[in-house]
Structures are given as C-alpha cells and as structure tokens.
PDB file of N, CA and C in Angstrom:
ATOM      1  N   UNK A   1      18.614 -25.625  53.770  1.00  0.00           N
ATOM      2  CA  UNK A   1      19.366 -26.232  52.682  1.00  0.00           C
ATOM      3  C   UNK A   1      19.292 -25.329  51.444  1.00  0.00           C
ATOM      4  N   UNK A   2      18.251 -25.229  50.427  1.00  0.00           N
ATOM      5  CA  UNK A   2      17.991 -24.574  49.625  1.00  0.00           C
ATOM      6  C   UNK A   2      17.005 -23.186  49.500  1.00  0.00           C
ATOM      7  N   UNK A   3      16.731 -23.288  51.091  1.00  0.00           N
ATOM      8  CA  UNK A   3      15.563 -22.123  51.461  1.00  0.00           C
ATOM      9  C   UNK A   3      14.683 -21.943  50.566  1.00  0.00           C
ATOM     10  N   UNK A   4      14.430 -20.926  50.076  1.00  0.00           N
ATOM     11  CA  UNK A   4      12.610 -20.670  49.577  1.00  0.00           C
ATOM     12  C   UNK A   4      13.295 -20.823  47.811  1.00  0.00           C
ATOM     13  N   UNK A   5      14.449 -21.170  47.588  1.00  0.00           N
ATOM     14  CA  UNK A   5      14.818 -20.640  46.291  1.00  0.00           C
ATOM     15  C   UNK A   5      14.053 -22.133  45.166  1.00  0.00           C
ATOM     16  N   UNK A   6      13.684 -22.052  44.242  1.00  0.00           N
ATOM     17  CA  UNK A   6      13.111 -23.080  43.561  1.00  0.00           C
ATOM     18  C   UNK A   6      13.524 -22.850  41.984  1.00  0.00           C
ATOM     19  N   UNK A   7      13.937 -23.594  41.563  1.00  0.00           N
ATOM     20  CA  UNK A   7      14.856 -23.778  39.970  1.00  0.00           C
ATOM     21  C   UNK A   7      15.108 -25.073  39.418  1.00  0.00           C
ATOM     22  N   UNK A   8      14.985 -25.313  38.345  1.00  0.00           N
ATOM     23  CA  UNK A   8      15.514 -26.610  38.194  1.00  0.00           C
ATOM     24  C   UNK A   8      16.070 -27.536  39.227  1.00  0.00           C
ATOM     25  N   UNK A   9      17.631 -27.384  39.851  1.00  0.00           N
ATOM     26  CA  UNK A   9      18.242 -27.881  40.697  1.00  0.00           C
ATOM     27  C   UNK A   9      17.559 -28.229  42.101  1.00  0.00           C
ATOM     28  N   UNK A  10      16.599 -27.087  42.037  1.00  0.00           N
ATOM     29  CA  UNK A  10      15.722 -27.896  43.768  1.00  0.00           C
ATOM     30  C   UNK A  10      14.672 -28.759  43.271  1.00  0.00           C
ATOM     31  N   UNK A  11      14.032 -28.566  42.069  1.00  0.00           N
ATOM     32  CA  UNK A  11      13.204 -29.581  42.121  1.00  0.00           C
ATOM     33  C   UNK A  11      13.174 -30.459  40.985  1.00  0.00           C
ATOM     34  N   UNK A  12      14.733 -30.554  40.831  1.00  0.00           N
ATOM     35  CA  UNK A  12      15.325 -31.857  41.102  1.00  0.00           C
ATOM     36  C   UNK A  12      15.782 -32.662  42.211  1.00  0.00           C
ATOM     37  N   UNK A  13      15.899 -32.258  42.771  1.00  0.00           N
ATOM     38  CA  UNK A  13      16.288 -32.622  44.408  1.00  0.00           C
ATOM     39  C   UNK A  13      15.227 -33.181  44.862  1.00  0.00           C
ATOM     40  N   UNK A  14      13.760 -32.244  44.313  1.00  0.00           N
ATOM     41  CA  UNK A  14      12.657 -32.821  45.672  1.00  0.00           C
ATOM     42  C   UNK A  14      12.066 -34.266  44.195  1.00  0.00           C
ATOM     43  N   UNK A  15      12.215 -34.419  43.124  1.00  0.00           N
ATOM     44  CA  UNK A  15      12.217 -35.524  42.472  1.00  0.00           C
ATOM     45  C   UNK A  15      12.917 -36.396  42.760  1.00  0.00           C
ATOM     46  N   UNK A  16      13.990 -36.597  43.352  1.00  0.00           N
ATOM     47  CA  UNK A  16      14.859 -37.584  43.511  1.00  0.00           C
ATOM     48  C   UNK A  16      14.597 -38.177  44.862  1.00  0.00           C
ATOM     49  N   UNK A  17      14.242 -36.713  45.323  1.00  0.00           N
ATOM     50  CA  UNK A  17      13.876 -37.464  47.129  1.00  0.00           C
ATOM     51  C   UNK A  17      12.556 -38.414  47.046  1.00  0.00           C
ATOM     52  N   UNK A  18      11.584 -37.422  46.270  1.00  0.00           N
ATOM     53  CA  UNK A  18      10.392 -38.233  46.101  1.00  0.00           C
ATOM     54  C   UNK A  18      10.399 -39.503  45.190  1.00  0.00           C
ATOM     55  N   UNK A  19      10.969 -39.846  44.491  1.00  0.00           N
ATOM     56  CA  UNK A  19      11.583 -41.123  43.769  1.00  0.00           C
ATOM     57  C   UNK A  19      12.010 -42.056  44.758  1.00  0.00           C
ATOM     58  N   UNK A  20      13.091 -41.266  45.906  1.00  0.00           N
ATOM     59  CA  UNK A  20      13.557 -42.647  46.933  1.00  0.00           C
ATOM     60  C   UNK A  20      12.232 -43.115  47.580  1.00  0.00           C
ATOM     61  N   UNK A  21      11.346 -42.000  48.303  1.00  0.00           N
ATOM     62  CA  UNK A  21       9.999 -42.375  49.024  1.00  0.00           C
ATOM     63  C   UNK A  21       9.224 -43.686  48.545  1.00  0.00           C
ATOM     64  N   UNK A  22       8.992 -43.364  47.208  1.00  0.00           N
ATOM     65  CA  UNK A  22       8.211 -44.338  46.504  1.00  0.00           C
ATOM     66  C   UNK A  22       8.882 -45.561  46.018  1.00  0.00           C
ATOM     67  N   UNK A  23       9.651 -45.354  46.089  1.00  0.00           N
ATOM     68  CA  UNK A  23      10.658 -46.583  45.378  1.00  0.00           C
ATOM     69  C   UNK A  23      11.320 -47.214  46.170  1.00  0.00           C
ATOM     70  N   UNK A  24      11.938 -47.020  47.381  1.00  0.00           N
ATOM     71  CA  UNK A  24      12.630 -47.248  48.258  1.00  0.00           C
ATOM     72  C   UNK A  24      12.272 -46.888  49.446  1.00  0.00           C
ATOM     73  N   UNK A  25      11.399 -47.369  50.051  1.00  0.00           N
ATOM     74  CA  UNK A  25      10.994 -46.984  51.389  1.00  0.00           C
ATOM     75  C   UNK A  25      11.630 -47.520  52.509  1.00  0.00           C
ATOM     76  N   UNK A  26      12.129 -48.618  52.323  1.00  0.00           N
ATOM     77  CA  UNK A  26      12.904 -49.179  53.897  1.00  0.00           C
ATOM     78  C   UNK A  26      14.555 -48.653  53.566  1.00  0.00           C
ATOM     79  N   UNK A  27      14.676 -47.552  52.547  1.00  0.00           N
ATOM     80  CA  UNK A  27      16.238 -46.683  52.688  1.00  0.00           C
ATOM     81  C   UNK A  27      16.362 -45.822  53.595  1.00  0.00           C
ATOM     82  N   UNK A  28      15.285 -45.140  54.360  1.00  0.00           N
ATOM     83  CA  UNK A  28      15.014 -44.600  55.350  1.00  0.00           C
ATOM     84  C   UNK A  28      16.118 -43.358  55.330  1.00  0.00           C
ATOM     85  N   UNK A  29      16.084 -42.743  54.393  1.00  0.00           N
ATOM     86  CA  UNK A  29      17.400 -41.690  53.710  1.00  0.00           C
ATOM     87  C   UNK A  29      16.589 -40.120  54.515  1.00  0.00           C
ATOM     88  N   UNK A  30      15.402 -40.130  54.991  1.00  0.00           N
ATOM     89  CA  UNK A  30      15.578 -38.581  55.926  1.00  0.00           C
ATOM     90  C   UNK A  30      16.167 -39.189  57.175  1.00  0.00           C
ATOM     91  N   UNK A  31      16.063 -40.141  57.439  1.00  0.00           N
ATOM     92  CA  UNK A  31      16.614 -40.213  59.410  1.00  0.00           C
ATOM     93  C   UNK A  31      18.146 -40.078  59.420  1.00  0.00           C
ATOM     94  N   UNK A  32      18.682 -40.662  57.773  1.00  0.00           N
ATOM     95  CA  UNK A  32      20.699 -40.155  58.054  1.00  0.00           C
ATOM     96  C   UNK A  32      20.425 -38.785  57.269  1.00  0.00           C
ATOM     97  N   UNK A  33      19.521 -38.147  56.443  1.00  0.00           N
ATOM     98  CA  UNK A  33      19.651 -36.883  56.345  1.00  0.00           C
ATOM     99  C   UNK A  33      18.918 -35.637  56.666  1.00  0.00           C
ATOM    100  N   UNK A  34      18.555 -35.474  57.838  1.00  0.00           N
ATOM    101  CA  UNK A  34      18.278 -34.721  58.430  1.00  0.00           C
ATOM    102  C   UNK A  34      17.425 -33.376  58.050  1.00  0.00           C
ATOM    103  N   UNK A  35      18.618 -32.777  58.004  1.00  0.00           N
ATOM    104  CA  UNK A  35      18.776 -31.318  56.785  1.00  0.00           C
ATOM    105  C   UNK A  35      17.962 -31.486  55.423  1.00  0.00           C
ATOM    106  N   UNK A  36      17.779 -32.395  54.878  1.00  0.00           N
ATOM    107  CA  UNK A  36      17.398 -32.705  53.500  1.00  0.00           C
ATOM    108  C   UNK A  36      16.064 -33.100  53.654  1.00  0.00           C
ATOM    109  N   UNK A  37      15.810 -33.801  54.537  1.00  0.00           N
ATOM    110  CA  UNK A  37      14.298 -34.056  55.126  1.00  0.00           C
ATOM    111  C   UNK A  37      13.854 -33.123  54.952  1.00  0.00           C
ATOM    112  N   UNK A  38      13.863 -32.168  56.187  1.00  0.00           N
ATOM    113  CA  UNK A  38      13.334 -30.472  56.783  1.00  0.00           C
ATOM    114  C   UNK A  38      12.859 -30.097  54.959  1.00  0.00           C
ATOM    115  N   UNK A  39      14.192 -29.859  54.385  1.00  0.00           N
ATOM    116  CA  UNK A  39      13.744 -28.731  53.240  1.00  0.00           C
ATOM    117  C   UNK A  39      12.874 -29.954  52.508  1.00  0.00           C
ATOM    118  N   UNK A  40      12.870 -30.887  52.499  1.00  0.00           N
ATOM    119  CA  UNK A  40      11.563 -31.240  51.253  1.00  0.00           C
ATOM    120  C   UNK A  40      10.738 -31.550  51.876  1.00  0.00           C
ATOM    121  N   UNK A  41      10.345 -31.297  53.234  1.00  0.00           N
ATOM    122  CA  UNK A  41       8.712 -31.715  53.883  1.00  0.00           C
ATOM    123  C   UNK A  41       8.071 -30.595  53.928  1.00  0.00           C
ATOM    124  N   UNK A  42       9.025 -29.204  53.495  1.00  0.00           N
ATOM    125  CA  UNK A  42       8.323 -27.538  53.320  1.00  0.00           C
ATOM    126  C   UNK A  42       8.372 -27.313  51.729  1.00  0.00           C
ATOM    127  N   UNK A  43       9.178 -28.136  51.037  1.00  0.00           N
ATOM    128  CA  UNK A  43       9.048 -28.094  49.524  1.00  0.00           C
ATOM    129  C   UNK A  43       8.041 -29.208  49.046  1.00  0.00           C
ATOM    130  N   UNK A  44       7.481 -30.153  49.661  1.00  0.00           N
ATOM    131  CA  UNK A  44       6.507 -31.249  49.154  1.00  0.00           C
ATOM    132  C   UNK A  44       5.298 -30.736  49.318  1.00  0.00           C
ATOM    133  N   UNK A  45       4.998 -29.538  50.680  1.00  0.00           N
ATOM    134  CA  UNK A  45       3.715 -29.105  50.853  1.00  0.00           C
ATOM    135  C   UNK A  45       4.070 -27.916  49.669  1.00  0.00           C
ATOM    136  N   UNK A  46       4.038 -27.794  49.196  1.00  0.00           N
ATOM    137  CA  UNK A  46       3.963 -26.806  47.530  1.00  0.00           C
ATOM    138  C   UNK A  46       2.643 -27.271  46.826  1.00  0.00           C
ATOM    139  N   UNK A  47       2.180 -26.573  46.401  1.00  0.00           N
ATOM    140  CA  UNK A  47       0.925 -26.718  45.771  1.00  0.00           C
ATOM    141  C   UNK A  47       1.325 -27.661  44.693  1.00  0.00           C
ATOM    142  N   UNK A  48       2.668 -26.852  43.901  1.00  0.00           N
ATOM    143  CA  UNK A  48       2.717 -28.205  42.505  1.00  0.00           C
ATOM    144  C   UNK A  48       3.107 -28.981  42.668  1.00  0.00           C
ATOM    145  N   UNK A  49       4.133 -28.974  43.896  1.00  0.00           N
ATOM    146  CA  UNK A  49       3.862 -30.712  44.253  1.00  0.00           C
ATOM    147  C   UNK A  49       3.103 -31.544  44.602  1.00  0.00           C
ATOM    148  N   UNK A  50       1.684 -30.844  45.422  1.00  0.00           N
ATOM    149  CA  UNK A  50       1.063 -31.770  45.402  1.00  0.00           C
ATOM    150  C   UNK A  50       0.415 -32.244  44.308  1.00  0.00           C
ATOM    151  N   UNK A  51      -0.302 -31.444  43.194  1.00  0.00           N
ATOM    152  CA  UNK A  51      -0.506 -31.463  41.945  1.00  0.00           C
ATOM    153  C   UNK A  51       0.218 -32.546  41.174  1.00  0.00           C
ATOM    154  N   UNK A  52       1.362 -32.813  41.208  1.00  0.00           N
ATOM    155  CA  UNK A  52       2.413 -33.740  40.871  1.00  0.00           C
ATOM    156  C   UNK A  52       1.698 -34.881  41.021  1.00  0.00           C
ATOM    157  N   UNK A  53       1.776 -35.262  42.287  1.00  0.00           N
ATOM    158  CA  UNK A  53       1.624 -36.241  43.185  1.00  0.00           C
ATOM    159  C   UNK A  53       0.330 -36.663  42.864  1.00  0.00           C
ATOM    160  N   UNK A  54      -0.936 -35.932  42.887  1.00  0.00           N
ATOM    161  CA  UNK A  54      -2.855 -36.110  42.278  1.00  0.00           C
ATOM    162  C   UNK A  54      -2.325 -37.029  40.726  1.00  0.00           C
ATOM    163  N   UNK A  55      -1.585 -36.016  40.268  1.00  0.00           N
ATOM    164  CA  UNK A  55      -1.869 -36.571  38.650  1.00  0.00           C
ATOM    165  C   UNK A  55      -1.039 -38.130  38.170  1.00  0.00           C
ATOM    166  N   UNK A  56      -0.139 -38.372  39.522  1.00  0.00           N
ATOM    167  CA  UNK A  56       0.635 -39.246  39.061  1.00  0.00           C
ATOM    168  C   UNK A  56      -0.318 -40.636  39.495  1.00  0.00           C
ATOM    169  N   UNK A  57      -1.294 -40.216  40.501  1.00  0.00           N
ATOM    170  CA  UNK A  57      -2.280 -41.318  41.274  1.00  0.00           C
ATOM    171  C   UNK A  57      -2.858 -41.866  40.615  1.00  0.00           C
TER     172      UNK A  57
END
C-alpha cells in the first residue's frame, strides 16, 4: 500500500486505523480490507508506534 514510505499521510492512516481498533472493534474493517491490514500490522510493529500505544496506557 504505502510501503516503507512514512509522512504525515501514512501515519495518519495508521491513526485512523488504530482509532477504528479501539473504538470500533466489531467493524471488523481489516477482513473487507485486506491490503490495508498487511501495511499497518508492519507499520504498528514500529517502535513509535508502539511507544504511542505504552504512553497512551
């Protein structure tokens, strides 16, 4: 989808995805998107995302 590239626009993307996760869990939005899954389950293992994720706990 967005390959290794990271800028504003992707991680906005992986905020919005991670927003549905937490917020919306029975939307089940990787099983109709596929493609979009893949790239944010290799963009969520990112160090600052996980960092994100610690500080928001």
């Amino acid at each position: 989808m967005f390959g290794e590239r990271v800028d504003i626009g992707t991680i906005s993307f992986a905020c919005a995805f991670d927003y549905l996760d937490l917020r919306f869990p029975d939307f089940d939005w990787r099983s109709r998107q596929p493609k979009c899954a893949a790239w944010f389950t290799s963009f969520e293992a990112r160090t600052s995302m996980q960092a994100k994720r610690h500080s928001v706990a």
